[in-house]
PDB file of N, CA and C in Angstrom:
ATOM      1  N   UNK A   1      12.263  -4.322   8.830  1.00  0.00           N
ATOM      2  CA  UNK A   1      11.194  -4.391   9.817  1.00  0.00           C
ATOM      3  C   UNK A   1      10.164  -5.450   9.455  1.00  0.00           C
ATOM      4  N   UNK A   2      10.512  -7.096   9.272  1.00  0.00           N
ATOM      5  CA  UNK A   2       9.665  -7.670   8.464  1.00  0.00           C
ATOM      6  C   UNK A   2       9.320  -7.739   7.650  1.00  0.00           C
ATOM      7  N   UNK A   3       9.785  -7.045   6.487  1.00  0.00           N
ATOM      8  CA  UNK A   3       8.996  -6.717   4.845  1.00  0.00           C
ATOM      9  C   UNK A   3       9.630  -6.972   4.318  1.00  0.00           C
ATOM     10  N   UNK A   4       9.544  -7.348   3.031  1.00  0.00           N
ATOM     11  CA  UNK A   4      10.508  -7.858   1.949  1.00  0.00           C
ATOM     12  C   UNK A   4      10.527  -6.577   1.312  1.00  0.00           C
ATOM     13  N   UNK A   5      12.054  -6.043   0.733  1.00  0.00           N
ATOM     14  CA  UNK A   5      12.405  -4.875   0.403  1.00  0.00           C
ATOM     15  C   UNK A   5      12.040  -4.795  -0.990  1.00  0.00           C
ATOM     16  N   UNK A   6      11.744  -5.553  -1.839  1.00  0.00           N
ATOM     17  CA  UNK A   6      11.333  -5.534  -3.342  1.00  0.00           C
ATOM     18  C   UNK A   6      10.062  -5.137  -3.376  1.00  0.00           C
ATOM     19  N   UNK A   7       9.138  -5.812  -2.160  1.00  0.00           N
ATOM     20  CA  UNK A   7       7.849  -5.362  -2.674  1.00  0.00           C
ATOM     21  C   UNK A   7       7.525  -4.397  -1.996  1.00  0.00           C
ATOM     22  N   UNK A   8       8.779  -3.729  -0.604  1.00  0.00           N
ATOM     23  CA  UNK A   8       8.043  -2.101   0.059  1.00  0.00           C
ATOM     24  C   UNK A   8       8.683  -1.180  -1.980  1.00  0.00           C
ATOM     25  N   UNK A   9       9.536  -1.554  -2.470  1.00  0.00           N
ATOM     26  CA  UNK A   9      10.063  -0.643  -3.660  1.00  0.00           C
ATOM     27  C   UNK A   9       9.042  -0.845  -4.580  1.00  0.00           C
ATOM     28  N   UNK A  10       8.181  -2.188  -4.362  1.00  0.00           N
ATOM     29  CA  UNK A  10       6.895  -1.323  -5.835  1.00  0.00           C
ATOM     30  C   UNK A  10       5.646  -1.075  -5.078  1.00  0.00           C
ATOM     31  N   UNK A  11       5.362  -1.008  -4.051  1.00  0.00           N
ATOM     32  CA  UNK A  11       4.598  -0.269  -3.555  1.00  0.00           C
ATOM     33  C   UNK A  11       4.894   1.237  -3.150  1.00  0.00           C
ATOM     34  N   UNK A  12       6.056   1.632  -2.951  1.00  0.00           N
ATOM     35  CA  UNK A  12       6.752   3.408  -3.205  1.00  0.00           C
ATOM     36  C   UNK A  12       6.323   3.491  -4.407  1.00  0.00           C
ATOM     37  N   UNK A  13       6.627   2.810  -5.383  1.00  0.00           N
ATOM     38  CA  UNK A  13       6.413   2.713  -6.919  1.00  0.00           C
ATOM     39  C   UNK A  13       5.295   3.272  -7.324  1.00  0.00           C
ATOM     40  N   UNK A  14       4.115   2.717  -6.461  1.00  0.00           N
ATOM     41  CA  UNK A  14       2.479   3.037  -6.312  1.00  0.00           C
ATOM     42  C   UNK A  14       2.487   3.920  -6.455  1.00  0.00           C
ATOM     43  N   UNK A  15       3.052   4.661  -4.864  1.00  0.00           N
ATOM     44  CA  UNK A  15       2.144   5.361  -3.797  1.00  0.00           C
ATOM     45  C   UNK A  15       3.080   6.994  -4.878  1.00  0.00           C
ATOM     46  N   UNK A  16       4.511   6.517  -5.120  1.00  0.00           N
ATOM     47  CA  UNK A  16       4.609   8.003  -6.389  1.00  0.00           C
ATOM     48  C   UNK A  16       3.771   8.085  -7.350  1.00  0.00           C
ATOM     49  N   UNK A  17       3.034   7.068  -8.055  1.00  0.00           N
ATOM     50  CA  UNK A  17       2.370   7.480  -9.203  1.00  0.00           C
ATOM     51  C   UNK A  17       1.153   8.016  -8.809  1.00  0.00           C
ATOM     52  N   UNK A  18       0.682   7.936  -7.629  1.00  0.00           N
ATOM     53  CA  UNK A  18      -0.844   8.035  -7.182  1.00  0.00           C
ATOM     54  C   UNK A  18      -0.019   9.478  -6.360  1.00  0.00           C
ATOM     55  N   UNK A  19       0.553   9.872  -6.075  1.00  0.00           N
ATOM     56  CA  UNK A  19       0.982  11.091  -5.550  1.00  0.00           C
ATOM     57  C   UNK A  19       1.022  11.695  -6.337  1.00  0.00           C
ATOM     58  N   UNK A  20       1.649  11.683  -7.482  1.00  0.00           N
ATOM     59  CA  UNK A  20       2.016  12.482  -8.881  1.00  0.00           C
ATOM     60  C   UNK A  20       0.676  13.154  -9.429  1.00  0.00           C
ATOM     61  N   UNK A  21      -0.337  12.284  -9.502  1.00  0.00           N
ATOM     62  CA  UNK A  21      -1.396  12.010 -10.060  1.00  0.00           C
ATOM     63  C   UNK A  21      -2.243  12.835  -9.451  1.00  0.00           C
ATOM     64  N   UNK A  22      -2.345  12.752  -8.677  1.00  0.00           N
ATOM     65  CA  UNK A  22      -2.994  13.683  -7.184  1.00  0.00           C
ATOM     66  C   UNK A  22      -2.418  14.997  -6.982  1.00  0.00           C
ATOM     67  N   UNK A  23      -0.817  15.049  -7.317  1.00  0.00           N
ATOM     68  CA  UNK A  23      -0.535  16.616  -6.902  1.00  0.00           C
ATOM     69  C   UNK A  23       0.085  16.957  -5.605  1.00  0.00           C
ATOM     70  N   UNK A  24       0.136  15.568  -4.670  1.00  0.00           N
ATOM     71  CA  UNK A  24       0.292  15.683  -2.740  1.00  0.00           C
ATOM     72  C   UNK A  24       1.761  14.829  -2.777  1.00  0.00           C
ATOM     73  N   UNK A  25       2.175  15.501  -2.068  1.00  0.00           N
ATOM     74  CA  UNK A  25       3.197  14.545  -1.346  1.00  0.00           C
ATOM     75  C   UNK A  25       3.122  13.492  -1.122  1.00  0.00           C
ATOM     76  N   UNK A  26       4.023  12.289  -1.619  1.00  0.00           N
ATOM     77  CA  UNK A  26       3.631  10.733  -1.238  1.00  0.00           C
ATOM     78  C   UNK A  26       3.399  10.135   0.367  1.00  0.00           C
ATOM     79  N   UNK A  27       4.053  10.980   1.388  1.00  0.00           N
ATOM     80  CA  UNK A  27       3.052  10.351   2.453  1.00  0.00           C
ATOM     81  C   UNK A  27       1.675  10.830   2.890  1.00  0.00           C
ATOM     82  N   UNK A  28       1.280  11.534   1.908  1.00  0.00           N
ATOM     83  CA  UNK A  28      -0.306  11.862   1.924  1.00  0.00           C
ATOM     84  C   UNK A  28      -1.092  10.969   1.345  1.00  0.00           C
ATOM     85  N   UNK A  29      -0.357   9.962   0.758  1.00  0.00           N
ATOM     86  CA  UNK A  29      -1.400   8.954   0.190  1.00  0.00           C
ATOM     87  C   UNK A  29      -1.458   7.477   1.257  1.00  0.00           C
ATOM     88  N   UNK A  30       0.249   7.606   1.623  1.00  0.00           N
ATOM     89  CA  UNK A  30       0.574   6.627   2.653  1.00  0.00           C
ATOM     90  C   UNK A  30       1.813   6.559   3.345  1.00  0.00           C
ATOM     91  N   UNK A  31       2.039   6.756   4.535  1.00  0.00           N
ATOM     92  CA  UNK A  31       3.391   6.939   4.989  1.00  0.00           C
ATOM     93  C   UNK A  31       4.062   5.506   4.795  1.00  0.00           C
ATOM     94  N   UNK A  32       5.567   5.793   4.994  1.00  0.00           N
ATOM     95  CA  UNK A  32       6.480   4.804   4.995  1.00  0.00           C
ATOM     96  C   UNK A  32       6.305   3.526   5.865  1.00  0.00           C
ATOM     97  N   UNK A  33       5.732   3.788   6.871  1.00  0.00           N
ATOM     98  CA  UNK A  33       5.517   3.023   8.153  1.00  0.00           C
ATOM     99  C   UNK A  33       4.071   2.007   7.411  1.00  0.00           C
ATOM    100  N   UNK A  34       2.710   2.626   6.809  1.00  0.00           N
ATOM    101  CA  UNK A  34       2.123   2.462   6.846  1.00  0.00           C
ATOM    102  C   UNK A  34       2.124   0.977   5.523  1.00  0.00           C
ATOM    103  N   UNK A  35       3.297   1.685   4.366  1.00  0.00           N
ATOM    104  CA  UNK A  35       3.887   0.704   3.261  1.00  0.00           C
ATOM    105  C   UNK A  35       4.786  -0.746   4.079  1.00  0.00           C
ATOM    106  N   UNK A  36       5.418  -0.429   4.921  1.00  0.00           N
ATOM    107  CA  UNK A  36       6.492  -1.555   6.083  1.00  0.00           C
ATOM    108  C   UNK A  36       5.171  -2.040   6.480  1.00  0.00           C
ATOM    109  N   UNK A  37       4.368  -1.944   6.965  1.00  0.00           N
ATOM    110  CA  UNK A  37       3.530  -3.014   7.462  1.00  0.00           C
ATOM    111  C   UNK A  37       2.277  -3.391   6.258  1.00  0.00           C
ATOM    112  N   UNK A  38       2.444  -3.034   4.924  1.00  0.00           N
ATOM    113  CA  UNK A  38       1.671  -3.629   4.028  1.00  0.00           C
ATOM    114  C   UNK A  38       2.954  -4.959   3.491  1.00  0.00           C
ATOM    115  N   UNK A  39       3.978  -4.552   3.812  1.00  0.00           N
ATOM    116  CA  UNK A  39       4.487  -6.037   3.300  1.00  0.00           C
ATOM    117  C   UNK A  39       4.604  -6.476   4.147  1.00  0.00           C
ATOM    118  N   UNK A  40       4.672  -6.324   5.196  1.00  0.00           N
ATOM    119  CA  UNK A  40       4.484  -7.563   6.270  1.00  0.00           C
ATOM    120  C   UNK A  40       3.453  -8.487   6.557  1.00  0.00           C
ATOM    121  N   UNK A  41       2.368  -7.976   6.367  1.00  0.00           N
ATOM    122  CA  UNK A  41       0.923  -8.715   6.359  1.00  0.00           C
ATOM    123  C   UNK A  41       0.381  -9.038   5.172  1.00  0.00           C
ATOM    124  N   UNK A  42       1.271  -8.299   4.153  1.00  0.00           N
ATOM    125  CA  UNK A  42       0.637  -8.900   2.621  1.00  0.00           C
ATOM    126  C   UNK A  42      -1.050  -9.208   2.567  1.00  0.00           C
ATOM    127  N   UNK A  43      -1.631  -8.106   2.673  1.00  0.00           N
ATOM    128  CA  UNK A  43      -2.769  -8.733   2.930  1.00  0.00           C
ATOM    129  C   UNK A  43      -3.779  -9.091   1.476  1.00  0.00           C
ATOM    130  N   UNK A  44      -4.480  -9.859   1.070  1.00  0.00           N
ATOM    131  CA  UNK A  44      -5.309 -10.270   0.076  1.00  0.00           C
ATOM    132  C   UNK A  44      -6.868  -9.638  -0.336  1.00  0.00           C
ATOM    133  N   UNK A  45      -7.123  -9.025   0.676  1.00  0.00           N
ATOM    134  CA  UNK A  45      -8.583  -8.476   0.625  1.00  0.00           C
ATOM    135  C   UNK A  45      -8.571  -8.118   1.464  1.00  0.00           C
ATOM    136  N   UNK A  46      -9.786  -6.840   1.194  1.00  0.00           N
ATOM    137  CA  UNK A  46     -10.163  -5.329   1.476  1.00  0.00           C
ATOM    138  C   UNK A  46     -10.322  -5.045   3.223  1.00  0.00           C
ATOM    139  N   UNK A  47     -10.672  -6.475   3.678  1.00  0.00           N
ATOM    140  CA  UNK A  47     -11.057  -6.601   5.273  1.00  0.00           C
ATOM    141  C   UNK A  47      -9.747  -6.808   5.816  1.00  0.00           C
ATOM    142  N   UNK A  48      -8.884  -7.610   5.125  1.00  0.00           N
ATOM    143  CA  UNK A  48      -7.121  -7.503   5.640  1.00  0.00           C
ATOM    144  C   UNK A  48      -6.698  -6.361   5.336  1.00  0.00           C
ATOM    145  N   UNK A  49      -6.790  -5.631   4.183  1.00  0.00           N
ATOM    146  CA  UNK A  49      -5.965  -4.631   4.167  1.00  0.00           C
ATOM    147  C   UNK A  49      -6.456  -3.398   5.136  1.00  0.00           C
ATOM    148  N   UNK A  50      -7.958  -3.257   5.697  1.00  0.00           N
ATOM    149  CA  UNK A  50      -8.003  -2.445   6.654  1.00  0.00           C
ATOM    150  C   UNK A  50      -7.434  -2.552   7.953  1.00  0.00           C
ATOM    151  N   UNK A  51      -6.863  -3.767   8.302  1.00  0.00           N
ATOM    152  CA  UNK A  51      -5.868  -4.171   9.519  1.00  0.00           C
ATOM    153  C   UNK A  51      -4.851  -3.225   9.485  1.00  0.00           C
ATOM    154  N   UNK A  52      -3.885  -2.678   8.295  1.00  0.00           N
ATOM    155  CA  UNK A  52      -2.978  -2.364   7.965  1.00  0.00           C
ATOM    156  C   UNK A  52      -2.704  -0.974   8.884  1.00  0.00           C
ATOM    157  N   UNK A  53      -1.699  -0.785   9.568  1.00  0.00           N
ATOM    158  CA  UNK A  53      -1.399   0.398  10.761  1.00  0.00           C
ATOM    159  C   UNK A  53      -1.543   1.485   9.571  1.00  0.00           C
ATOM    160  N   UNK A  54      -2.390   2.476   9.868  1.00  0.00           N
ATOM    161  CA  UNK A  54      -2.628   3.589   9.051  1.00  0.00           C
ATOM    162  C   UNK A  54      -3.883   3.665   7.719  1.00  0.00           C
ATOM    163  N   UNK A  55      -4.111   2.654   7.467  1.00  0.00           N
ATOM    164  CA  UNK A  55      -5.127   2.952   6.995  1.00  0.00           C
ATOM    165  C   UNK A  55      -6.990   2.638   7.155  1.00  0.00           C
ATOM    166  N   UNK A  56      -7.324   4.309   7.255  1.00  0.00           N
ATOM    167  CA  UNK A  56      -9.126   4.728   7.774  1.00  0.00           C
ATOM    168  C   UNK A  56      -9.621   4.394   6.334  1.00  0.00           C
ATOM    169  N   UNK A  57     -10.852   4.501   6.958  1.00  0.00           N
ATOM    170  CA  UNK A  57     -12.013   4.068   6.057  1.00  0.00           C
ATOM    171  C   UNK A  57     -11.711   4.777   4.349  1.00  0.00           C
ATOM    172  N   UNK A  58     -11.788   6.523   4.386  1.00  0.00           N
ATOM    173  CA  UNK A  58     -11.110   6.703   3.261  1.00  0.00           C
ATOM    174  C   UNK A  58     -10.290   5.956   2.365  1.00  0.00           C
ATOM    175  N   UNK A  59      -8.901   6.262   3.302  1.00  0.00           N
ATOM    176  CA  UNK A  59      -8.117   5.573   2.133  1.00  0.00           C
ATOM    177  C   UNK A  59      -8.581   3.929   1.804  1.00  0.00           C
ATOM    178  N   UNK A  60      -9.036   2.928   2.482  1.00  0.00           N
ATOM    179  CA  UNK A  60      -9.406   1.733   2.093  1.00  0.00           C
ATOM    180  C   UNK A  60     -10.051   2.463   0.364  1.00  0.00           C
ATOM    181  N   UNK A  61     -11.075   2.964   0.627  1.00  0.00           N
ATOM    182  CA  UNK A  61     -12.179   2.857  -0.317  1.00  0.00           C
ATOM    183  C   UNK A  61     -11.194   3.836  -1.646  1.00  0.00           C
ATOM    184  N   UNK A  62     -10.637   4.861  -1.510  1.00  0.00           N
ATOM    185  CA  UNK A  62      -9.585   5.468  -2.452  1.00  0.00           C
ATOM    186  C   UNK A  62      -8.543   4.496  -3.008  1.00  0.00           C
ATOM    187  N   UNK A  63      -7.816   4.065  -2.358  1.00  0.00           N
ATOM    188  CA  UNK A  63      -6.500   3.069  -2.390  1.00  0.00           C
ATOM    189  C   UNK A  63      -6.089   1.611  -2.487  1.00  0.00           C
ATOM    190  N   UNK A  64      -7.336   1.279  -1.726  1.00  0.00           N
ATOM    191  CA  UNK A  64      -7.405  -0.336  -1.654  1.00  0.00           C
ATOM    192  C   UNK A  64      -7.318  -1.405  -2.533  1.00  0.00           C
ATOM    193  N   UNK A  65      -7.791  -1.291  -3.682  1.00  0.00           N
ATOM    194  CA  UNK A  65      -8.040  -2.044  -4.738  1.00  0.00           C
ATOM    195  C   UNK A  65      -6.343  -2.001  -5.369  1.00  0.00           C
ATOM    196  N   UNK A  66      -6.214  -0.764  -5.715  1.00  0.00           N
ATOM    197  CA  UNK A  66      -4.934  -0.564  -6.082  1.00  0.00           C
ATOM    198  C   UNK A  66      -3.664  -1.306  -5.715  1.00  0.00           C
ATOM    199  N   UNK A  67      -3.752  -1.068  -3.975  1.00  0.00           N
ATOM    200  CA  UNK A  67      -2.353  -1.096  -3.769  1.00  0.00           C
ATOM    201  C   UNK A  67      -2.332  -2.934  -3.478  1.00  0.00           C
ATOM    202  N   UNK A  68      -3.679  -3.348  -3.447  1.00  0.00           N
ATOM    203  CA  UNK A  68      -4.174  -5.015  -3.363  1.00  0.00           C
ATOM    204  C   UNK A  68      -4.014  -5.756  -4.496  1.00  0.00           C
ATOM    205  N   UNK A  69      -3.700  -4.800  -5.843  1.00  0.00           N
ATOM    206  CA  UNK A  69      -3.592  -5.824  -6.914  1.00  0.00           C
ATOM    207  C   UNK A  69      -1.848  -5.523  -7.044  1.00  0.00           C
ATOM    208  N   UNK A  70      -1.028  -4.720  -6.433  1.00  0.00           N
ATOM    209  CA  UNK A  70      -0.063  -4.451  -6.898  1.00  0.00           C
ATOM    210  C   UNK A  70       0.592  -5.630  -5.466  1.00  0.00           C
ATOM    211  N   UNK A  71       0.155  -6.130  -4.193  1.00  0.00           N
ATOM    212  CA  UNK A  71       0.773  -7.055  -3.561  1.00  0.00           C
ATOM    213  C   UNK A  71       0.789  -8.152  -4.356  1.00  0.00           C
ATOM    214  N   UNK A  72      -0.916  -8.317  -4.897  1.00  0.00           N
ATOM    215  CA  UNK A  72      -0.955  -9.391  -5.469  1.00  0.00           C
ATOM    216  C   UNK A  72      -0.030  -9.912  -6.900  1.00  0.00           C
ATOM    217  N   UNK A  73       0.071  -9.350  -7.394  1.00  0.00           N
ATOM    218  CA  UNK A  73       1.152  -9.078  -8.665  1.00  0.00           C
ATOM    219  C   UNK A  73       2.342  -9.645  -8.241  1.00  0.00           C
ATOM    220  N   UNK A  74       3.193  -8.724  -6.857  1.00  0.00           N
ATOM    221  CA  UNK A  74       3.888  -9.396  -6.713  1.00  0.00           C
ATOM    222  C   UNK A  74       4.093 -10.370  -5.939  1.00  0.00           C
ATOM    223  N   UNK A  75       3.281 -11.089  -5.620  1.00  0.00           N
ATOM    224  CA  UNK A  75       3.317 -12.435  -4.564  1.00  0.00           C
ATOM    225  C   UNK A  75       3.059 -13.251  -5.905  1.00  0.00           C
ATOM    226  N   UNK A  76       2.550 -12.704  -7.116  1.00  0.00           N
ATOM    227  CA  UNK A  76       2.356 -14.154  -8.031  1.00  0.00           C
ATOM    228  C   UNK A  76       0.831 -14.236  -8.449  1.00  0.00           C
ATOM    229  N   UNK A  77       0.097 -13.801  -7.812  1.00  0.00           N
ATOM    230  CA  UNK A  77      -1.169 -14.224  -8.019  1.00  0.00           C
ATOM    231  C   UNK A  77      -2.578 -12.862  -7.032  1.00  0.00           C
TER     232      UNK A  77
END
């Protein structure tokens, strides 16, 4: 669906350790749909990644940083 399949697999990667961590089911942190359109837009910062289908103000401010250094990681930079 547009995404490069390596980087929706380390962002699952994430979203289990931050599930684990938490105690919730991994689409309580972020559904599947919501990971398919973080690699599609790859976004770089906090105002792109709130574009992202599914994620409210919460999760930005919970999640954001996180799942923004783990695109960035893998894009290289």
């Amino acid at each position: 669906e547009g995404g490069d399949p390596d980087l929706l697999a380390a962002l699952k990667a994430v979203r289990l350790k931050l599930a684990r961590e938490r105690q919730v089911p991994a689409y309580v942190i972020f559904s599947d749909r919501t990971l398919i359109d973080m690699t599609a837009l790859q976004p770089r910062n906090l105002d792109e990644f709130a574009q992202v289908n599914g994620v409210g103000a919460a999760k930005l401010k919970d999640f954001g940083k996180v799942f923004l250094a783990a695109i960035a990681a893998y894009a290289g930079g």
